[in-house]
Structure formats: structure tokens, C-alpha cells
Protein backbone atom coordinates (compact mmCIF):
# COMPACT_ATOMS: atom_id res chain seq x y z
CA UNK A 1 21.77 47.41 1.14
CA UNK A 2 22.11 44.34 3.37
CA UNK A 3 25.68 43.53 4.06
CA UNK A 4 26.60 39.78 5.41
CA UNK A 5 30.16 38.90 6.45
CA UNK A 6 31.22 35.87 7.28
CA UNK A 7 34.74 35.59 8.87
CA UNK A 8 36.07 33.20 6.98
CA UNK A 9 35.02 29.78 4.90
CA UNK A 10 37.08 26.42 4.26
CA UNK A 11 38.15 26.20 0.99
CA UNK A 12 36.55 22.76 -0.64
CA UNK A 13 39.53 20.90 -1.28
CA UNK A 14 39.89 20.62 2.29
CA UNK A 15 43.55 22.85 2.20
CA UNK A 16 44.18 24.03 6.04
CA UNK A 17 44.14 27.60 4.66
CA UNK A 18 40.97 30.13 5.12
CA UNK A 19 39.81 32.98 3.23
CA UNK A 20 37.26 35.76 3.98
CA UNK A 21 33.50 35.86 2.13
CA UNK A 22 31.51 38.70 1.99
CA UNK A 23 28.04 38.30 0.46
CA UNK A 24 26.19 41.66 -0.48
CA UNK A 25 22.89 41.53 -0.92
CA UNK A 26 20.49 44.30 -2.12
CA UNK A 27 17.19 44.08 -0.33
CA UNK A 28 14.93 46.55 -2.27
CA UNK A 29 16.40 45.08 -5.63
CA UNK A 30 13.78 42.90 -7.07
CA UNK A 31 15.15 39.52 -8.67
CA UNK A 32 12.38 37.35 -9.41
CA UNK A 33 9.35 35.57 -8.33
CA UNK A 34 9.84 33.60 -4.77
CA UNK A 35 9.63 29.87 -5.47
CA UNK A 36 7.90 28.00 -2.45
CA UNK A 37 10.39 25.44 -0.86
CA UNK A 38 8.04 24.66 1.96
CA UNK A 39 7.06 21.06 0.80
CA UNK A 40 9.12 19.08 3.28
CA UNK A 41 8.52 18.94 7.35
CA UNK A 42 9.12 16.13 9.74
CA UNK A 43 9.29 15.23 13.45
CA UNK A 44 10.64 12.50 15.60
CA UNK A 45 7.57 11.00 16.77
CA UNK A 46 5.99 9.21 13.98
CA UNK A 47 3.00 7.78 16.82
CA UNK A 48 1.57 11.85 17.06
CA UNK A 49 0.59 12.18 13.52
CA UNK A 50 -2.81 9.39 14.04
CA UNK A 51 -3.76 11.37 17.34
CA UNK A 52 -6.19 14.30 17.52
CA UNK A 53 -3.79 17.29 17.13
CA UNK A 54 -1.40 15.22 14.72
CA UNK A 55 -4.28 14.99 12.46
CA UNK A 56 -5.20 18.03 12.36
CA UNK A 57 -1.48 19.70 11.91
CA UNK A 58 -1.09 16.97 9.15
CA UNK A 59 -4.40 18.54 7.28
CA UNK A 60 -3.09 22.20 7.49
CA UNK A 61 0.35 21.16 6.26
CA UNK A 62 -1.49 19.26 2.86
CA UNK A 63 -3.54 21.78 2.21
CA UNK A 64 -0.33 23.87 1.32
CA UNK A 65 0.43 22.15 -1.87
CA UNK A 66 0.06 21.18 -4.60
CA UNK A 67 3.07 20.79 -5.65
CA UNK A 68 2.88 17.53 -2.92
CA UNK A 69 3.68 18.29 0.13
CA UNK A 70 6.20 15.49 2.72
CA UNK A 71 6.43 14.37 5.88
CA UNK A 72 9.04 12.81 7.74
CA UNK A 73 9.62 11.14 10.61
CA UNK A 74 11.90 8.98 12.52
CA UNK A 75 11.37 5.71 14.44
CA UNK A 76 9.45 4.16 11.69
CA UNK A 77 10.99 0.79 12.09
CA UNK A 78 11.61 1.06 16.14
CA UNK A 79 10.38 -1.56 18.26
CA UNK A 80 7.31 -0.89 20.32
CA UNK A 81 3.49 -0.69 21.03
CA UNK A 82 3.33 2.98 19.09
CA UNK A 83 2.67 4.54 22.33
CA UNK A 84 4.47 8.15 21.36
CA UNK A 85 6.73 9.89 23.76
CA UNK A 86 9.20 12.72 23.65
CA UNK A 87 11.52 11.89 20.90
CA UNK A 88 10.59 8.03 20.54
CA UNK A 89 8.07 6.50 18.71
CA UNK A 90 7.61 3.01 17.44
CA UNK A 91 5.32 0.72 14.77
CA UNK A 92 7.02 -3.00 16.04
CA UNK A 93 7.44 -3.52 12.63
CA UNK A 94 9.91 -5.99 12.53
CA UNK A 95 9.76 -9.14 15.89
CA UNK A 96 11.27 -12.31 15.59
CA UNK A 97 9.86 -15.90 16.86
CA UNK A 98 11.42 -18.25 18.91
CA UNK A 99 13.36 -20.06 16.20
CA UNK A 100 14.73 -15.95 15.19
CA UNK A 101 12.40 -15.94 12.32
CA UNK A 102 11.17 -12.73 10.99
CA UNK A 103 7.94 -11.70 12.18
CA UNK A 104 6.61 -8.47 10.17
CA UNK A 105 3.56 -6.40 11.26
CA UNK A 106 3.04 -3.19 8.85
CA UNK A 107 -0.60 -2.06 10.58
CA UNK A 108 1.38 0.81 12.84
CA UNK A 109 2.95 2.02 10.31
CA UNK A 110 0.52 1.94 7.68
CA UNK A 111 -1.88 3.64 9.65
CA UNK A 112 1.17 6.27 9.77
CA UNK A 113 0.72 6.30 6.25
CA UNK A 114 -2.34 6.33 5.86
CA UNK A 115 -3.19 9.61 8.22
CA UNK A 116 -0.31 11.40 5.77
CA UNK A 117 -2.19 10.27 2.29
CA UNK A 118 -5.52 11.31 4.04
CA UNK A 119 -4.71 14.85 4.36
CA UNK A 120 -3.00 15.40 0.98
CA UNK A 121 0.58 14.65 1.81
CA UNK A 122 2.99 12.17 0.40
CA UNK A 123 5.60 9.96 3.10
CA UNK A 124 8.67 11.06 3.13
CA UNK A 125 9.82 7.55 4.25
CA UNK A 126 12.77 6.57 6.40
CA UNK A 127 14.75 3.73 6.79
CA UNK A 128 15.16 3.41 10.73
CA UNK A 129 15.86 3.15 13.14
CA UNK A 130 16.95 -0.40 14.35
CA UNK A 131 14.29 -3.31 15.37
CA UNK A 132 15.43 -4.41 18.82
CA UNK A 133 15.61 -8.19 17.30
CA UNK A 134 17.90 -6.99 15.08
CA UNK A 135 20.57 -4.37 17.29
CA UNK A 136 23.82 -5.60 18.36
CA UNK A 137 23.20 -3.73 21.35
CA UNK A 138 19.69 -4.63 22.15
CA UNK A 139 19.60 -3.07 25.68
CA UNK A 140 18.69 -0.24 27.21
CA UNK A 141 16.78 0.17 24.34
CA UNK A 142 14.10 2.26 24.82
CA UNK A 143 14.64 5.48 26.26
CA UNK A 144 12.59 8.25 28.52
CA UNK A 145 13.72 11.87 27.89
CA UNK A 146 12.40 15.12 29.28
CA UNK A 147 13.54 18.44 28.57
CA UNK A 148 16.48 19.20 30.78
CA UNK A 149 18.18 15.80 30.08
CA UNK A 150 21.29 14.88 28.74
CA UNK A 151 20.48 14.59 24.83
CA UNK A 152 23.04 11.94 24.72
CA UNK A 153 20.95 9.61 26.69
CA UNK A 154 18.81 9.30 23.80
CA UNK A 155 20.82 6.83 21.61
CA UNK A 156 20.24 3.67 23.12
CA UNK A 157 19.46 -0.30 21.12
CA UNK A 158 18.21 1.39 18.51
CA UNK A 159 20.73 3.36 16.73
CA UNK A 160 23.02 0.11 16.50
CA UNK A 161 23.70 -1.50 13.52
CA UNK A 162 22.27 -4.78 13.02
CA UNK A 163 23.67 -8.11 14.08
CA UNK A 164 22.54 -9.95 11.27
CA UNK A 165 22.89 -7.24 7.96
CA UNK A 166 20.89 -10.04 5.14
CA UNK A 167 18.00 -9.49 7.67
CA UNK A 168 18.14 -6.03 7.69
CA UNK A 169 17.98 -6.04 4.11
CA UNK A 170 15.48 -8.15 3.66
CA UNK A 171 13.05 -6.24 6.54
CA UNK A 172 13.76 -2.73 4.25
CA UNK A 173 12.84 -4.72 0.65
CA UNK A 174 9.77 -6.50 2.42
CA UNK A 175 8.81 -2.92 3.72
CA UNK A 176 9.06 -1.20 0.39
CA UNK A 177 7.12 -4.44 -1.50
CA UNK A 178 4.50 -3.99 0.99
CA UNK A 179 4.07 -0.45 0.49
CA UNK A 180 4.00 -1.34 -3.37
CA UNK A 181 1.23 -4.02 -3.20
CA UNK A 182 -1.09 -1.69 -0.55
CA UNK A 183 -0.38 1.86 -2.29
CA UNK A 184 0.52 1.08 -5.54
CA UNK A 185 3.62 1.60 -8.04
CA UNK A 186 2.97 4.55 -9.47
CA UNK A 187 2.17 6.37 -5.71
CA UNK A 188 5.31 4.72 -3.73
CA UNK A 189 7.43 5.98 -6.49
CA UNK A 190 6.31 9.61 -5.84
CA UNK A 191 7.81 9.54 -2.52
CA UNK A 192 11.27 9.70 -1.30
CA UNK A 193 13.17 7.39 0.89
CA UNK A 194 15.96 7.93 3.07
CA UNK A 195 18.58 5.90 4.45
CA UNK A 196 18.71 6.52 8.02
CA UNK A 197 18.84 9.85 9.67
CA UNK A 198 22.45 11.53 10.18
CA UNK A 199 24.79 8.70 10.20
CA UNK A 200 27.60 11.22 10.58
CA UNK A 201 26.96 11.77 14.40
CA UNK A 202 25.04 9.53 17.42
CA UNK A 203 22.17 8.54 15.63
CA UNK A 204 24.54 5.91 13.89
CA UNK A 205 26.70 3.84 17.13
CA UNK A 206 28.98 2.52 14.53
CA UNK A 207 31.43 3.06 12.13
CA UNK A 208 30.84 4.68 8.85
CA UNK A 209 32.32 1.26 7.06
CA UNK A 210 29.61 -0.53 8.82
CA UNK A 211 27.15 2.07 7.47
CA UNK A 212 28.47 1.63 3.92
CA UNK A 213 28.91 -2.12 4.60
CA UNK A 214 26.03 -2.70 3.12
CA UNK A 215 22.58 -4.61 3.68
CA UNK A 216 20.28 -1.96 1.85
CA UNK A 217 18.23 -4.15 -0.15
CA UNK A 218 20.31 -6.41 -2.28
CA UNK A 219 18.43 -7.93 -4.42
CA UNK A 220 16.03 -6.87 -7.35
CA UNK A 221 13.25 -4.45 -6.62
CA UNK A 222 9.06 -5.14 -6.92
CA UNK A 223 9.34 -3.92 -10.69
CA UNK A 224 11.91 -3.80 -13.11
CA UNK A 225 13.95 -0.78 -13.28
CA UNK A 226 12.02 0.97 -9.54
CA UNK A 227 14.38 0.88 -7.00
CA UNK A 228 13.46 3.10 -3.38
């Protein structure tokens, strides 16, 4: 018999009281077949998955399924070349022109893409982070970190909110179309999309009204009835 204790657990209703769990569990009592949960990994550096290694960790992880197997990673829409570095990446999916017009380039990031549907797996896409063009806080924006470092140093231009929040929306719904008219319907609605990564804590510089504020695409989606 496996015994776990845990001291004590906050009740849900969010009362200031606590109460003590204990959770036995009987080790050498079979319940039931094991389902695999193993169909989601991820890692901050989206740039590592079209290099040598990245491909071929991307190719072991596919051949786990079916069912599909997802990968996620951050920095999808940062600003930059796609040179990869420790906990940055970048596609420069989203520039403006001299007049601040919108200025979209989706070949980073649909090479990305295109490396995950290559070896069997499905994106797992997020929403983030911030286009320079687009943070309040454009500077510093990107950052160098080494082990050792401060992890706080990390959230720099890009995990502002955006100055201008009908731009933002319209850079995520010209994203998804994109993915639509290059992929196909039916595949872009297999994957899942995420808004952002942990709002609750640094990788969001703002408040959670501004994160709820809105500018998630606001108008209708590619096809009636899909939304991402």
C-alpha cells in the first residue's frame, strides 16, 4: 500500500479555512488499462525544431501516435531573423512600413509548421508573444539569457500588450486565414490554439483587464461556424 499525505488543501470556495487530505493508493491493485496521455510536448524555442537535431527529436516524438501527437512552442509571433537562442526564438511575422502599415511574412513560421506536419505531428499553435511593432514597451526587446541569470530578465518588449489592440486582432485572424488557405480547413481545425502562454505571471506585463480587454479576433472566422 502506497500512502500519500498531503498537509492540508484550500477548500474551493476560497474560505480561509484548511483541511487535511490523505489519498491511499494501492499499488499492486490492478484498476484498468493505462491510457497514453503523452500526445502533447513543447519548448520555448520554436527556431530548433527546422535544425538538424530538432528534426530529428520532432520524428521520434510523431512516430508515438497515432492518436496525433502536438507540439508547442512559444515565440511564434516574436520579432526576429529566427536565429534560435536560449529561451527566444522568432518568425518576424508581423513588421510594419513606414506609414505603420502591417507588413506580414508567414515563411518562418510555416516552415515551423511544416517540419511538425513532416514528421507526423499536428501544431499545437500559440498566440504570442508580442511583434515589437506592436508592444507598448518596444525596448529592450530582445533578450540574451544563460543559465545562471536572473530568469526575470527574460520578459522584455515582448510580453507587453499591444499599443494598438484592432491590430493585434487582425495579425491573429490573418494568421489563422493563412494557415486555412496553405493547410486546409479540415487540418487547421485538428489542432489547438492557445491564447498566450501563462498570463497569470511575467509572461503577461499587464493587467489581467488588459488581457481580457479584448482584441482576439473580432470578427467572423474563414468559414462559417470554425472559430480557432
Amino acid at each position: 500500500m502506497l500512502l500519500i499525505a498531503a498537509g492540508a488543501a484550500r477548500p474551493a470556495s476560497g474560505a480561509d479555512g484548511a483541511f487535511p487530505v490523505t489519498i491511499k493508493v494501492d499499488a499492486a491493485r490492478p484498476q484498468g488499462e493505462l491510457v497514453p496521455i503523452w500526445r502533447f510536448f513543447g519548448a520555448d524555442e520554436p527556431n530548433y525544431a527546422t535544425m538538424k537535431d530538432g528534426r530529428k527529436l520532432l520524428a521520434e516524438l510523431g512516430q508515438l501516435g497515432p492518436p496525433p501527437v502536438y507540439f508547442r512552442a512559444h515565440n511564434l509571433l516574436t520579432t526576429g531573423d529566427g536565429t534560435p537562442a536560449l529561451k527566444w526564438g522568432s518568425t518576424n511575422a508581423y513588421t510594419e512600413d513606414a506609414q505603420g502599415r502591417p507588413v506580414y511574412d508567414w515563411r518562418i513560421v510555416d516552415r515551423i509548421f511544416d517540419t511538425y506536419k513532416e514528421r507526423g505531428l499536428e501544431p499545437y499553435a500559440q498566440i504570442g508573444f508580442m511583434p515589437q511593432a506592436l508592444s507598448v514597451e518596444p525596448e529592450p526587446y530582445q533578450h540574451e539569457w544563460r543559465p545562471g541569470l536572473p530568469y526575470n530578465k527574460v520578459y522584455t518588449g515582448w510580453a507587453h500588450p499591444p499599443k494598438d489592440y484592432a491590430k493585434w486582432a487582425e495579425l491573429v485572424f490573418q494568421w489563422v486565414r493563412h494557415d486555412v488557405d496553405r493547410y486546409g480547413r479540415a487540418e487547421v481545425e485538428r489542432w489547438y490554439w492557445e491564447v498566450w502562454n501563462e498570463p497569470n505571471i511575467a509572461y503577461w506585463q499587464a493587467t489581467p483587464e488588459e488581457f481580457h480587454k479584448g482584441g482576439w479576433p473580432s470578427r467572423a472566422p474563414p468559414t462559417p461556424g470554425w472559430r480557432p
